[in-house]
Structure formats: structure tokens, C-alpha cells
Protein backbone atom coordinates (compact mmCIF):
# COMPACT_ATOMS: atom_id res chain seq x y z
CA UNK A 1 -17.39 -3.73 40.70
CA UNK A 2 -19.09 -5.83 43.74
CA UNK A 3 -21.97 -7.43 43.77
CA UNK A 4 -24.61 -5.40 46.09
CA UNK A 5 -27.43 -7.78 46.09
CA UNK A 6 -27.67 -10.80 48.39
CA UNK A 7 -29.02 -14.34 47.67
CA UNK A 8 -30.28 -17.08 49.54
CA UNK A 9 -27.06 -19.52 48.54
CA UNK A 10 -25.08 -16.12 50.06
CA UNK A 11 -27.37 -16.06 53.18
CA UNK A 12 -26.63 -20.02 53.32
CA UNK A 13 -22.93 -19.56 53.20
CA UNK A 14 -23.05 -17.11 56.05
CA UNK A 15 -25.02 -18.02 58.84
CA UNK A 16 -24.81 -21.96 57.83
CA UNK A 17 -28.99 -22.14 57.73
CA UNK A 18 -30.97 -23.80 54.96
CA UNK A 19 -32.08 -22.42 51.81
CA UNK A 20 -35.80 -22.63 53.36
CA UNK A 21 -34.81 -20.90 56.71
CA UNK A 22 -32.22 -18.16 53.88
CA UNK A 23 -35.68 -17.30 51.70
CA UNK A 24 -37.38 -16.55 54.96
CA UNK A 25 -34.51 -14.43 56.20
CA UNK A 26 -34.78 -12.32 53.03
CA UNK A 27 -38.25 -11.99 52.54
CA UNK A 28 -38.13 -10.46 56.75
CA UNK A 29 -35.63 -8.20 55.37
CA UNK A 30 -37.97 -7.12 52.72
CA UNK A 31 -40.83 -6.70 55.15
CA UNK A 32 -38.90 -4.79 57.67
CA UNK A 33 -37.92 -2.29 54.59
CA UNK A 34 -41.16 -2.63 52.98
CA UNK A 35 -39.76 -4.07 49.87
CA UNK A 36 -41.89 -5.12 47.28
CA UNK A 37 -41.03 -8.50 45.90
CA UNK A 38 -39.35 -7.38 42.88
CA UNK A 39 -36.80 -5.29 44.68
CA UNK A 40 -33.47 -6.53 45.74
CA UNK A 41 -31.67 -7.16 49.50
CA UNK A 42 -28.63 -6.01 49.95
CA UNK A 43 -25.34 -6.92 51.81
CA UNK A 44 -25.68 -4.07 53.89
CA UNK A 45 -29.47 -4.51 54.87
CA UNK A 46 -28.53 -8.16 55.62
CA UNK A 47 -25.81 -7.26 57.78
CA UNK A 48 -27.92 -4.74 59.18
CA UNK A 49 -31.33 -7.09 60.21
CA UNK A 50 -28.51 -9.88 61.54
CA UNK A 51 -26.46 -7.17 63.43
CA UNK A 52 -23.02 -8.31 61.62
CA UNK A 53 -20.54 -5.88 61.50
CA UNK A 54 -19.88 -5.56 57.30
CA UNK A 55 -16.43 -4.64 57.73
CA UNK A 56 -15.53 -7.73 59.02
CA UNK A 57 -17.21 -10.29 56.88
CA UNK A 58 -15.57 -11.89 53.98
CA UNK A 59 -17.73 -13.18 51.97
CA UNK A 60 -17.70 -9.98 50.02
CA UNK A 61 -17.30 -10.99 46.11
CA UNK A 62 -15.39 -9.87 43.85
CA UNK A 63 -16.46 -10.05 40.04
CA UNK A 64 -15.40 -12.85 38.34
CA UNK A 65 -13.24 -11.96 35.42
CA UNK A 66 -13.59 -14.00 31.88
């Protein structure tokens, strides 16, 4: 199964920003969606708020397998 939240250290790895500027990025996700700050962003709300097409990204993970 994939993952379907995001992270900052995911946010980082896409758009090459800080972890700072990638907590800020989420929590204006969370705004925009009126999230509270318990609830979880994900991939496709990212994609979504920075108008990247999520067919094309690979970044998508896999599960790890044990």
C-alpha cells in the first residue's frame, strides 16, 4: 500500500526548500483546507496547492518490505 500522507523531509525532497520554509508549506495547506492540526496533508493536496501534476512525480513511495 502507499503512503498517502506527506512530510516535511518529503516536501524537502521535492521542491529542494528547507525544513523551516517545508513546515510552512504544510501548515498553508492545512489552512487553505481548514485542517485542524491533528489532521494529515496529503500527496494529492500538496500537489494540488503547488500546481504539480501527480502523475508525473516520482517521489511516490512504495512500502518498505521487512
Amino acid at each position: 500500500m502507499k503512503r498517502i500522507c506527506i512530510y516535511p523531509k518529503d516536501v524537502m525532497q521535492i521542491t529542494g526548500k528547507s525544513e523551516r520554509q517545508s513546515r510552512q508549506i504544510i501548515a498553508n495547506i492545512k489552512k487553505k483546507h481548514n485542517k485542524e492540526k491533528h489532521q494529515i496533508v496529503t500527496f494529492s493536496e500538496f500537489y494540488e496547492f503547488m500546481g504539480i501534476d501527480e502523475n508525473t512525480h516520482a517521489l511516490k513511495k512504495e512500502p518498505q518490505h521487512s
